[in-house]
PDB file of N, CA and C in Angstrom:
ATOM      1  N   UNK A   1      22.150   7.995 -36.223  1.00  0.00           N
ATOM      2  CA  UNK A   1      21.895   7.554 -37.581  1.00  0.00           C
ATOM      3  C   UNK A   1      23.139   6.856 -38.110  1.00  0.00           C
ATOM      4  N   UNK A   2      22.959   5.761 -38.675  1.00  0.00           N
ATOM      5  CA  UNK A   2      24.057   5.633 -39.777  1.00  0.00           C
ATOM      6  C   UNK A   2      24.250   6.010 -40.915  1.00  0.00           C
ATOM      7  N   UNK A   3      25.953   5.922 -41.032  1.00  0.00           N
ATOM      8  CA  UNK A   3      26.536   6.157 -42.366  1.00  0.00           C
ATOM      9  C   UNK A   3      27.539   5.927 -42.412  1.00  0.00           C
ATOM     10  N   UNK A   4      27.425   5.409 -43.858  1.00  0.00           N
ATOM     11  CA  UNK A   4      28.993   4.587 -44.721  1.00  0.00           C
ATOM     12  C   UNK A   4      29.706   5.320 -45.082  1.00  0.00           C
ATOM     13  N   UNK A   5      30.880   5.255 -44.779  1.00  0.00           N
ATOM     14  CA  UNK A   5      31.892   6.015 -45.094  1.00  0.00           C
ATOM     15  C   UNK A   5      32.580   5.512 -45.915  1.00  0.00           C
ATOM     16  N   UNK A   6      33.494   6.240 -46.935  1.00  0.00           N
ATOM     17  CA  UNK A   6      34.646   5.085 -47.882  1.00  0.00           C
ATOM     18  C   UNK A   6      35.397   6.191 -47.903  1.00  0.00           C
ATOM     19  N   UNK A   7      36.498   5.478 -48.478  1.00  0.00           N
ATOM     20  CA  UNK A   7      37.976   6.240 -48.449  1.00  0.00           C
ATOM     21  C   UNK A   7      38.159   5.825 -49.602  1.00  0.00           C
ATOM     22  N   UNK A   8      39.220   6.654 -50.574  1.00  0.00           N
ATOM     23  CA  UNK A   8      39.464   6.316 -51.984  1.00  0.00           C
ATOM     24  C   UNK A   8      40.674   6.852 -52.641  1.00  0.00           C
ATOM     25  N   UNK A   9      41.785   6.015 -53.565  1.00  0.00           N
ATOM     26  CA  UNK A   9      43.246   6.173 -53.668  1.00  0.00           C
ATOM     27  C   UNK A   9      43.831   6.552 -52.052  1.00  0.00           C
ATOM     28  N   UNK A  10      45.016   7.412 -52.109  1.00  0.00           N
ATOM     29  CA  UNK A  10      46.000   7.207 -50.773  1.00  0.00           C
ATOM     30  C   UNK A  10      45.213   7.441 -49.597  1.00  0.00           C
ATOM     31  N   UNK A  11      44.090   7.837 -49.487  1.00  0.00           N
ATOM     32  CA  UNK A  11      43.127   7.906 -47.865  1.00  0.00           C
ATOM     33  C   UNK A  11      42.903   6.473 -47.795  1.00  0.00           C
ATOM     34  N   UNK A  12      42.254   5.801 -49.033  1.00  0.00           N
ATOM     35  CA  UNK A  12      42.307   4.036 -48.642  1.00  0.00           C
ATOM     36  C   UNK A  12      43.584   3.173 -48.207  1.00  0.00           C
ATOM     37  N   UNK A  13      44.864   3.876 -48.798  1.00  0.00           N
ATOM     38  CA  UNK A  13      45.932   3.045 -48.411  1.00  0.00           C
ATOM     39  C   UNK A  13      46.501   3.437 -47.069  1.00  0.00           C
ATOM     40  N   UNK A  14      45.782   4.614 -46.746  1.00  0.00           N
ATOM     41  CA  UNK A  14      46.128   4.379 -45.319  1.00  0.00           C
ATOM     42  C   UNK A  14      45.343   4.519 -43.979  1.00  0.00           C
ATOM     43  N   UNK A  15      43.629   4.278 -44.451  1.00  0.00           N
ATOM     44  CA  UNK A  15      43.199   4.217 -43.363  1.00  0.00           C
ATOM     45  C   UNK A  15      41.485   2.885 -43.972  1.00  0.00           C
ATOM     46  N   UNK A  16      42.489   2.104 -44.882  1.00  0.00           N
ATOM     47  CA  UNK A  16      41.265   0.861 -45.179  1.00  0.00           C
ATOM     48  C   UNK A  16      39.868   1.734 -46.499  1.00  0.00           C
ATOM     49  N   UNK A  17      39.789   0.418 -46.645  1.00  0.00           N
ATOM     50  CA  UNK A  17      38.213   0.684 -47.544  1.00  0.00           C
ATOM     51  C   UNK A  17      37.176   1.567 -47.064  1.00  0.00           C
ATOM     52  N   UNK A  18      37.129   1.780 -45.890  1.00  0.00           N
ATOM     53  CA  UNK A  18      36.070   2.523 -45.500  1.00  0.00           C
ATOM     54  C   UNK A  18      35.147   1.744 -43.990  1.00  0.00           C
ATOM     55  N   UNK A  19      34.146   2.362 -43.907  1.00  0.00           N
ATOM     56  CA  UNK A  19      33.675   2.120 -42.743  1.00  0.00           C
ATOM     57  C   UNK A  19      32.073   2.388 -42.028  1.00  0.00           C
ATOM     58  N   UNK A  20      31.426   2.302 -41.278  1.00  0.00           N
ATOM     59  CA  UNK A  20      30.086   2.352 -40.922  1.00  0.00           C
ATOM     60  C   UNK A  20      30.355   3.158 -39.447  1.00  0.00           C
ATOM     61  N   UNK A  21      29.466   4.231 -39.462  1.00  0.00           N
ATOM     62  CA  UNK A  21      29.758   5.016 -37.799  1.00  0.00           C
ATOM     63  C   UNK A  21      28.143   5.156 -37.601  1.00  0.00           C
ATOM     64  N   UNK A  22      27.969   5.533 -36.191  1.00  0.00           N
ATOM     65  CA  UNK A  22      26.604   6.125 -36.013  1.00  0.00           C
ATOM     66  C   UNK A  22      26.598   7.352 -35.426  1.00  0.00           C
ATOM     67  N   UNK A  23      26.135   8.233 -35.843  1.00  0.00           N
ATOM     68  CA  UNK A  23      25.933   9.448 -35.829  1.00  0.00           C
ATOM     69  C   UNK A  23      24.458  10.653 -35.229  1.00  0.00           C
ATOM     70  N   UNK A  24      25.138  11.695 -34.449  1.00  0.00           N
ATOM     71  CA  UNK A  24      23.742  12.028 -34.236  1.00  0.00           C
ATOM     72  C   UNK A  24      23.122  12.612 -35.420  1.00  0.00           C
ATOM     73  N   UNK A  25      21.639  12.790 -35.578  1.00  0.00           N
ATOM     74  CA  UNK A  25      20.777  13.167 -36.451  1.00  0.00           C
ATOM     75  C   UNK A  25      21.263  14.494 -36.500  1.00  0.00           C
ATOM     76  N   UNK A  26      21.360  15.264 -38.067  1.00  0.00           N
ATOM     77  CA  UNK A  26      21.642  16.362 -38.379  1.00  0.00           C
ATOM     78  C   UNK A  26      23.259  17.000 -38.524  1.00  0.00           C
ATOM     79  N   UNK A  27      24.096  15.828 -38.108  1.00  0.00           N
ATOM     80  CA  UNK A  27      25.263  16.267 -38.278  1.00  0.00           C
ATOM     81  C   UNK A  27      25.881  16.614 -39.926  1.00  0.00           C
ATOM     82  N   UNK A  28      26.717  17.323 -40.107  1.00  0.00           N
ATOM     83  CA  UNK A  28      26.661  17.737 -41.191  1.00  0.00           C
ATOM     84  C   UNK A  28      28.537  16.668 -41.648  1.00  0.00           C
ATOM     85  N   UNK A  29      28.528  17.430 -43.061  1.00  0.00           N
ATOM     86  CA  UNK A  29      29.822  16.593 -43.535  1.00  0.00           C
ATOM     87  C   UNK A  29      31.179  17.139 -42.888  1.00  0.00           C
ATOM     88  N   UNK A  30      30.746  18.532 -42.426  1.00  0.00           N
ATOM     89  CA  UNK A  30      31.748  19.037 -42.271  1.00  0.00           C
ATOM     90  C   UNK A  30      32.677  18.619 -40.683  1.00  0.00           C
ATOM     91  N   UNK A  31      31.322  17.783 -39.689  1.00  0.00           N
ATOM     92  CA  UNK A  31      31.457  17.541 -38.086  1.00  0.00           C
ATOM     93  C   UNK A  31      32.163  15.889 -38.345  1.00  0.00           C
ATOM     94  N   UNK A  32      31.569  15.354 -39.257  1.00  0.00           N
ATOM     95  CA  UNK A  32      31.551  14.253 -39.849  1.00  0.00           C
ATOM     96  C   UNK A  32      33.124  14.144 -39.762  1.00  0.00           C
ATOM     97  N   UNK A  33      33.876  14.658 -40.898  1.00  0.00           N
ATOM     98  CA  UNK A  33      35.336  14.438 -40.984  1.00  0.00           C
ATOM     99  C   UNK A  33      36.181  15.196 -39.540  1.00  0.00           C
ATOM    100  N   UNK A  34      35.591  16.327 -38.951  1.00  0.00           N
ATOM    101  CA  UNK A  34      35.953  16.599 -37.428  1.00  0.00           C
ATOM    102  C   UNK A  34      36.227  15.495 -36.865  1.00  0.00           C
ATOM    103  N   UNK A  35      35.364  14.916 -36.633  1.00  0.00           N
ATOM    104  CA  UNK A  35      34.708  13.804 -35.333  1.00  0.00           C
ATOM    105  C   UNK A  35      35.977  12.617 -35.832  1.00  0.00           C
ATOM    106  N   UNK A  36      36.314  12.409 -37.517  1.00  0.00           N
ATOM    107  CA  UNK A  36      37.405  11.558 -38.195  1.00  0.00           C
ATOM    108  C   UNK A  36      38.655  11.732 -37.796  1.00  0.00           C
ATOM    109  N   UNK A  37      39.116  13.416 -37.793  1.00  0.00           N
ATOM    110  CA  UNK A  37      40.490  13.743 -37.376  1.00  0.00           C
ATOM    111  C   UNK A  37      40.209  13.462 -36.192  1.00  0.00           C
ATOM    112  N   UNK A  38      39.420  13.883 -35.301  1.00  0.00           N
ATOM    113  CA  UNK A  38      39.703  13.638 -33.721  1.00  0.00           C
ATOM    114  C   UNK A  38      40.248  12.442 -33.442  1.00  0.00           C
ATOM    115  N   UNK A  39      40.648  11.772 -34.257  1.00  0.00           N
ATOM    116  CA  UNK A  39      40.628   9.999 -33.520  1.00  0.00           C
ATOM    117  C   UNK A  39      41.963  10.047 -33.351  1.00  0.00           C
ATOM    118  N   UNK A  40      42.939  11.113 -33.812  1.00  0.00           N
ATOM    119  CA  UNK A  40      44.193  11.657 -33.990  1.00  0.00           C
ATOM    120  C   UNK A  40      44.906  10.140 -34.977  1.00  0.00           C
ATOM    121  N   UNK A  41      46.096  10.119 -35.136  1.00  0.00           N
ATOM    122  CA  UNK A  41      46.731   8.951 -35.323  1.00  0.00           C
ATOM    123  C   UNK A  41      46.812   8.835 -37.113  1.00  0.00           C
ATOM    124  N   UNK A  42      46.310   7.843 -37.928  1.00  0.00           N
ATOM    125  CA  UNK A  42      46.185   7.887 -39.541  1.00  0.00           C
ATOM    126  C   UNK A  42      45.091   8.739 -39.936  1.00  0.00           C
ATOM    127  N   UNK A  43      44.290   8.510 -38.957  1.00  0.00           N
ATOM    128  CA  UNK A  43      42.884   9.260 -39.476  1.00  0.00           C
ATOM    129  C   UNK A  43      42.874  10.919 -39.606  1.00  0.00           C
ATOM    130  N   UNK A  44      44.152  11.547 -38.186  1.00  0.00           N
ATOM    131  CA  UNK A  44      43.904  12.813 -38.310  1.00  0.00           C
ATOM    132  C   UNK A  44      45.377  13.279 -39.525  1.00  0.00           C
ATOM    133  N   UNK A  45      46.032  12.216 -39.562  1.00  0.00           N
ATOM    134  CA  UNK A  45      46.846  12.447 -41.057  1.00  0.00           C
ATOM    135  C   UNK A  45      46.193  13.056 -42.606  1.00  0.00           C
ATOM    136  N   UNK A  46      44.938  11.310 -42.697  1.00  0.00           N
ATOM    137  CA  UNK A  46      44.809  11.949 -43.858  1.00  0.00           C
ATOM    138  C   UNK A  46      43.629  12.381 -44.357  1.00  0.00           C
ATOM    139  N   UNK A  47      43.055  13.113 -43.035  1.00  0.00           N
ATOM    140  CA  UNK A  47      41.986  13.583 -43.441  1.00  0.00           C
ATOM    141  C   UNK A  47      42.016  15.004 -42.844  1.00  0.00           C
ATOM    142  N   UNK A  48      43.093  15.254 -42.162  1.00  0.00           N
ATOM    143  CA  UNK A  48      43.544  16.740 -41.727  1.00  0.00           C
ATOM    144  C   UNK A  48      42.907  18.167 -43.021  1.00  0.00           C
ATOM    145  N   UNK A  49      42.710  19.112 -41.939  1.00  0.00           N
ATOM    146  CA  UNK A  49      41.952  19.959 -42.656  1.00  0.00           C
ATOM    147  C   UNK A  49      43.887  20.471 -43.668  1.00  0.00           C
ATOM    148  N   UNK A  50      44.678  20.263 -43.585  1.00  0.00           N
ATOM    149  CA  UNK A  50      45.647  21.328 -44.168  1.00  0.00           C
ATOM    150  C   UNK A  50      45.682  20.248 -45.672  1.00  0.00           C
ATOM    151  N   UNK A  51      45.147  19.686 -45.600  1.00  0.00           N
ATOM    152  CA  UNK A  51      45.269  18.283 -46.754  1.00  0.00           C
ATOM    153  C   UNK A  51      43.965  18.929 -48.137  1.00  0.00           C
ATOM    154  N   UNK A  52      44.344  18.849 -49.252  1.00  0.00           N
ATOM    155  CA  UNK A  52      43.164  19.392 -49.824  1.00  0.00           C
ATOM    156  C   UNK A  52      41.990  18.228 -50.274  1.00  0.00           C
ATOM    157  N   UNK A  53      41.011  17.761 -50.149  1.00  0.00           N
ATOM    158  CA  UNK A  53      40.120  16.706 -50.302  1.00  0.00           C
ATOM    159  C   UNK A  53      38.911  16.957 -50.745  1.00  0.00           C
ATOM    160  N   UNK A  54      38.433  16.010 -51.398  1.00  0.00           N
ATOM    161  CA  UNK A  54      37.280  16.171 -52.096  1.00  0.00           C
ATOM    162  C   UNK A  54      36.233  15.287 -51.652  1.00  0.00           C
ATOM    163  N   UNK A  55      35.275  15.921 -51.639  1.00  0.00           N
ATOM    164  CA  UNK A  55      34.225  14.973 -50.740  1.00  0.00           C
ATOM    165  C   UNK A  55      32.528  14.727 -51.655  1.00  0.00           C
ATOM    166  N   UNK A  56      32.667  13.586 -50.972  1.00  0.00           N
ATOM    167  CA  UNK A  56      30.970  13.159 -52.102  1.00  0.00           C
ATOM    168  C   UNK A  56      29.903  12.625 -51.198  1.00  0.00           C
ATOM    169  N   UNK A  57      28.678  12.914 -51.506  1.00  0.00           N
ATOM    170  CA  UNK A  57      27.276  12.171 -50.242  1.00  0.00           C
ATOM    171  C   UNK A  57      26.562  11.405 -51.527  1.00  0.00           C
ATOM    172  N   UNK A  58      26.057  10.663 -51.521  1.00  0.00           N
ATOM    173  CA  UNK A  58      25.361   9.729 -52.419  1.00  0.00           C
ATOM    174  C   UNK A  58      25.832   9.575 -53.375  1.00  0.00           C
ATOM    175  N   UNK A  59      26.858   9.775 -54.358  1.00  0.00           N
ATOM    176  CA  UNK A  59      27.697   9.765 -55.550  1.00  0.00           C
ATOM    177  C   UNK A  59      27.558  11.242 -55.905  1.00  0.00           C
ATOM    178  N   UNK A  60      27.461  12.129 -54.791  1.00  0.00           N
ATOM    179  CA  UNK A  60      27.602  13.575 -55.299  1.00  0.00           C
ATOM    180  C   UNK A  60      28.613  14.898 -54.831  1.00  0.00           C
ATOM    181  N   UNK A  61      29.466  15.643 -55.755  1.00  0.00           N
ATOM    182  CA  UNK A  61      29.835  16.457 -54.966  1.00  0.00           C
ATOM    183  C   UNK A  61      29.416  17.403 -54.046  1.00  0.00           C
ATOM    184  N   UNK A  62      29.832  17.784 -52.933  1.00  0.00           N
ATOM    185  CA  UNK A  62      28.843  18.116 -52.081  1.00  0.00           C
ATOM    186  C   UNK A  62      29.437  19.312 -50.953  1.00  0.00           C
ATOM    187  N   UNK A  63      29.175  20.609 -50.885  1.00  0.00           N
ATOM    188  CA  UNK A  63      29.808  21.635 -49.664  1.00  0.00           C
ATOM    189  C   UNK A  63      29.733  20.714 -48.429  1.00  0.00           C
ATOM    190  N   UNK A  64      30.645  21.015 -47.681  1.00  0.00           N
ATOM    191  CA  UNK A  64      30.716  20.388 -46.476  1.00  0.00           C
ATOM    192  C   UNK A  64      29.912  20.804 -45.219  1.00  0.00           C
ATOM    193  N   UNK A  65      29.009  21.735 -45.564  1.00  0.00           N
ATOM    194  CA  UNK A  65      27.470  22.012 -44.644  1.00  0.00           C
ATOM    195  C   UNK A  65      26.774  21.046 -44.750  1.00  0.00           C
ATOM    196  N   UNK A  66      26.533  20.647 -45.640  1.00  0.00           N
ATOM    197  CA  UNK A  66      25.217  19.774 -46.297  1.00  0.00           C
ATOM    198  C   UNK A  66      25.286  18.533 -44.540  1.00  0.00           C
ATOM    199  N   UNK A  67      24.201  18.470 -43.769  1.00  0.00           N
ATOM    200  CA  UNK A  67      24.338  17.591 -42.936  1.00  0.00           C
ATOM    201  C   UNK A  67      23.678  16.239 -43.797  1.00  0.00           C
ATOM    202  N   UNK A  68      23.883  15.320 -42.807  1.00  0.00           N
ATOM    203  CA  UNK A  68      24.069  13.955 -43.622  1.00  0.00           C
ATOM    204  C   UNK A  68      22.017  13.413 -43.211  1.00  0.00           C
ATOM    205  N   UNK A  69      21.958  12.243 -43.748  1.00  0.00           N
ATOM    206  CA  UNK A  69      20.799  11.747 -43.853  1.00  0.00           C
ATOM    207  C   UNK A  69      21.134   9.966 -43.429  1.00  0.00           C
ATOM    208  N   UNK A  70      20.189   9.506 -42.682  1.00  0.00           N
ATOM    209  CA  UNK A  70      20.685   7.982 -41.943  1.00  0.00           C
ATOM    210  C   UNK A  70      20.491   7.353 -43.456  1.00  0.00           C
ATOM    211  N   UNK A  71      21.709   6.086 -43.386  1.00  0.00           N
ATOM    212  CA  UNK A  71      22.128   5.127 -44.164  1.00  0.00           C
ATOM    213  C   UNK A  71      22.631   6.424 -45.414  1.00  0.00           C
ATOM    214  N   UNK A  72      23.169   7.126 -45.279  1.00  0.00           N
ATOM    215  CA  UNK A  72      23.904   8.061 -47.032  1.00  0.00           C
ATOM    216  C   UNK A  72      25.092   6.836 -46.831  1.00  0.00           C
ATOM    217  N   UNK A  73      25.674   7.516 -48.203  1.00  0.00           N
ATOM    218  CA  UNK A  73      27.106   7.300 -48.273  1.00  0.00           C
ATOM    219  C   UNK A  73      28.446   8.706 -48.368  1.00  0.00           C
ATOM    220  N   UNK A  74      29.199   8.605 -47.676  1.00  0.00           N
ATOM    221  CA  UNK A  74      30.295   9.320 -47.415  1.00  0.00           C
ATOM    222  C   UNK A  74      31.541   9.100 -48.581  1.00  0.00           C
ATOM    223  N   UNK A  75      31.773   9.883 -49.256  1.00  0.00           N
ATOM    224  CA  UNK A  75      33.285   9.453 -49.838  1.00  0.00           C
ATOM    225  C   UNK A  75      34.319  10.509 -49.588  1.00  0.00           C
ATOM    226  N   UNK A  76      35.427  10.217 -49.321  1.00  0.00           N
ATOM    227  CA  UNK A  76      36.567  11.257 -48.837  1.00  0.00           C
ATOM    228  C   UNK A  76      37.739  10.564 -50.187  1.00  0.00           C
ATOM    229  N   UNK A  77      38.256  11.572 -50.648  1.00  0.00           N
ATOM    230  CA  UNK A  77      39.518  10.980 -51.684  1.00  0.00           C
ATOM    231  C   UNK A  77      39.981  12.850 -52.111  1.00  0.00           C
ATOM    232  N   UNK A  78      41.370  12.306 -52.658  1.00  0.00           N
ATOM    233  CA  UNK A  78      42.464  13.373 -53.191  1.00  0.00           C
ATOM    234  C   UNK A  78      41.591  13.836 -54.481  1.00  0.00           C
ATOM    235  N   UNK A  79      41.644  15.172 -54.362  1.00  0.00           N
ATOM    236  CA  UNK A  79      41.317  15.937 -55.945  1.00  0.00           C
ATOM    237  C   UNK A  79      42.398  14.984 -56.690  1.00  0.00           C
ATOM    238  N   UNK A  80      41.786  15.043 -58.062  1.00  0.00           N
ATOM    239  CA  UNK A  80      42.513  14.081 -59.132  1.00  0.00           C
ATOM    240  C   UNK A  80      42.433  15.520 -60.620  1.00  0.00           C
ATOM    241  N   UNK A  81      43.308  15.016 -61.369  1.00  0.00           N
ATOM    242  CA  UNK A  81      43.706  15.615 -62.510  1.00  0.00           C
ATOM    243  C   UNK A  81      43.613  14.916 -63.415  1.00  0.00           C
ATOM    244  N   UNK A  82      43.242  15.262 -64.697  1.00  0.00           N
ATOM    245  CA  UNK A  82      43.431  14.229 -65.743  1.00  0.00           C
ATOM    246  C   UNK A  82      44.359  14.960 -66.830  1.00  0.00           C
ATOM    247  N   UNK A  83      44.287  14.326 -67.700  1.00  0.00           N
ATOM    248  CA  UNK A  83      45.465  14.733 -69.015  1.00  0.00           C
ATOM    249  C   UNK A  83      45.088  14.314 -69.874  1.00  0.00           C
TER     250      UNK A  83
END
Protein backbone atom coordinates (compact mmCIF):
# COMPACT_ATOMS: atom_id res chain seq x y z
CA UNK A 1 0.00 0.00 0.00
CA UNK A 2 0.99 3.49 -0.17
CA UNK A 3 1.72 6.27 2.03
CA UNK A 4 2.84 9.84 2.32
CA UNK A 5 4.93 10.60 4.69
CA UNK A 6 5.99 14.33 5.79
CA UNK A 7 8.39 15.55 8.14
CA UNK A 8 7.86 18.90 9.94
CA UNK A 9 10.25 21.79 11.70
CA UNK A 10 13.93 20.10 12.53
CA UNK A 11 12.86 16.34 11.15
CA UNK A 12 12.28 18.45 7.76
CA UNK A 13 15.62 20.16 8.06
CA UNK A 14 17.17 17.17 8.21
CA UNK A 15 15.68 14.55 6.39
CA UNK A 16 13.56 16.79 3.43
CA UNK A 17 9.79 17.54 3.05
CA UNK A 18 8.75 14.21 3.21
CA UNK A 19 8.16 11.28 1.08
CA UNK A 20 5.99 8.32 -0.58
CA UNK A 21 6.93 4.47 0.55
CA UNK A 22 5.00 1.29 -0.18
CA UNK A 23 4.08 -0.68 2.43
CA UNK A 24 2.67 -4.01 3.38
CA UNK A 25 -1.13 -3.97 4.12
CA UNK A 26 -1.79 -3.60 7.88
CA UNK A 27 1.36 -2.21 9.00
CA UNK A 28 0.88 -0.05 11.78
CA UNK A 29 2.55 3.59 12.67
CA UNK A 30 4.50 2.21 15.03
CA UNK A 31 6.57 -0.51 12.17
CA UNK A 32 6.20 2.46 9.94
CA UNK A 33 8.82 4.77 11.79
CA UNK A 34 10.86 1.19 12.65
CA UNK A 35 11.23 0.35 9.06
CA UNK A 36 12.38 4.73 9.02
CA UNK A 37 15.13 4.28 11.70
CA UNK A 38 16.32 1.13 10.06
CA UNK A 39 17.70 3.05 7.14
CA UNK A 40 20.28 4.05 9.97
CA UNK A 41 22.13 7.37 8.94
CA UNK A 42 19.67 10.99 9.29
CA UNK A 43 16.71 8.99 9.33
CA UNK A 44 17.70 6.80 12.38
CA UNK A 45 18.86 10.30 14.02
CA UNK A 46 15.78 11.95 13.86
CA UNK A 47 13.36 9.73 14.18
CA UNK A 48 15.14 7.51 16.87
CA UNK A 49 12.88 6.11 19.46
CA UNK A 50 15.09 8.12 22.44
CA UNK A 51 13.86 11.44 20.56
CA UNK A 52 10.37 12.51 21.87
CA UNK A 53 7.89 12.95 18.65
CA UNK A 54 4.63 13.50 17.83
CA UNK A 55 2.87 11.78 15.27
CA UNK A 56 -0.35 12.42 13.05
CA UNK A 57 -2.43 9.96 10.27
CA UNK A 58 -4.83 12.07 8.24
CA UNK A 59 -4.43 15.44 10.16
CA UNK A 60 -4.89 13.42 13.37
CA UNK A 61 -3.20 12.69 16.53
CA UNK A 62 -2.81 9.24 16.64
CA UNK A 63 -1.23 6.06 19.20
CA UNK A 64 1.32 4.49 17.31
CA UNK A 65 -0.74 0.99 16.98
CA UNK A 66 -3.20 2.46 14.83
CA UNK A 67 -1.96 0.48 11.46
CA UNK A 68 -2.05 2.63 8.43
CA UNK A 69 -4.66 2.55 5.47
CA UNK A 70 -3.29 2.77 1.48
CA UNK A 71 -2.81 6.43 0.25
CA UNK A 72 -3.13 8.02 4.42
CA UNK A 73 -0.93 10.62 5.28
CA UNK A 74 1.96 10.25 7.84
CA UNK A 75 3.26 13.29 9.82
CA UNK A 76 6.33 12.95 12.17
CA UNK A 77 7.44 16.49 13.93
CA UNK A 78 8.87 17.72 17.55
CA UNK A 79 6.16 18.24 20.35
CA UNK A 80 5.82 22.10 20.25
CA UNK A 81 4.92 24.52 23.17
CA UNK A 82 3.24 27.61 22.99
CA UNK A 83 3.25 30.77 25.26
Amino acid sequence: MKVRVRYFASIREALGAGETLDLAAGTTLAELREHLILRGGRHAEALGRTRALRAALDQRMVEETLPLEQDCEVAFFPPVTGG
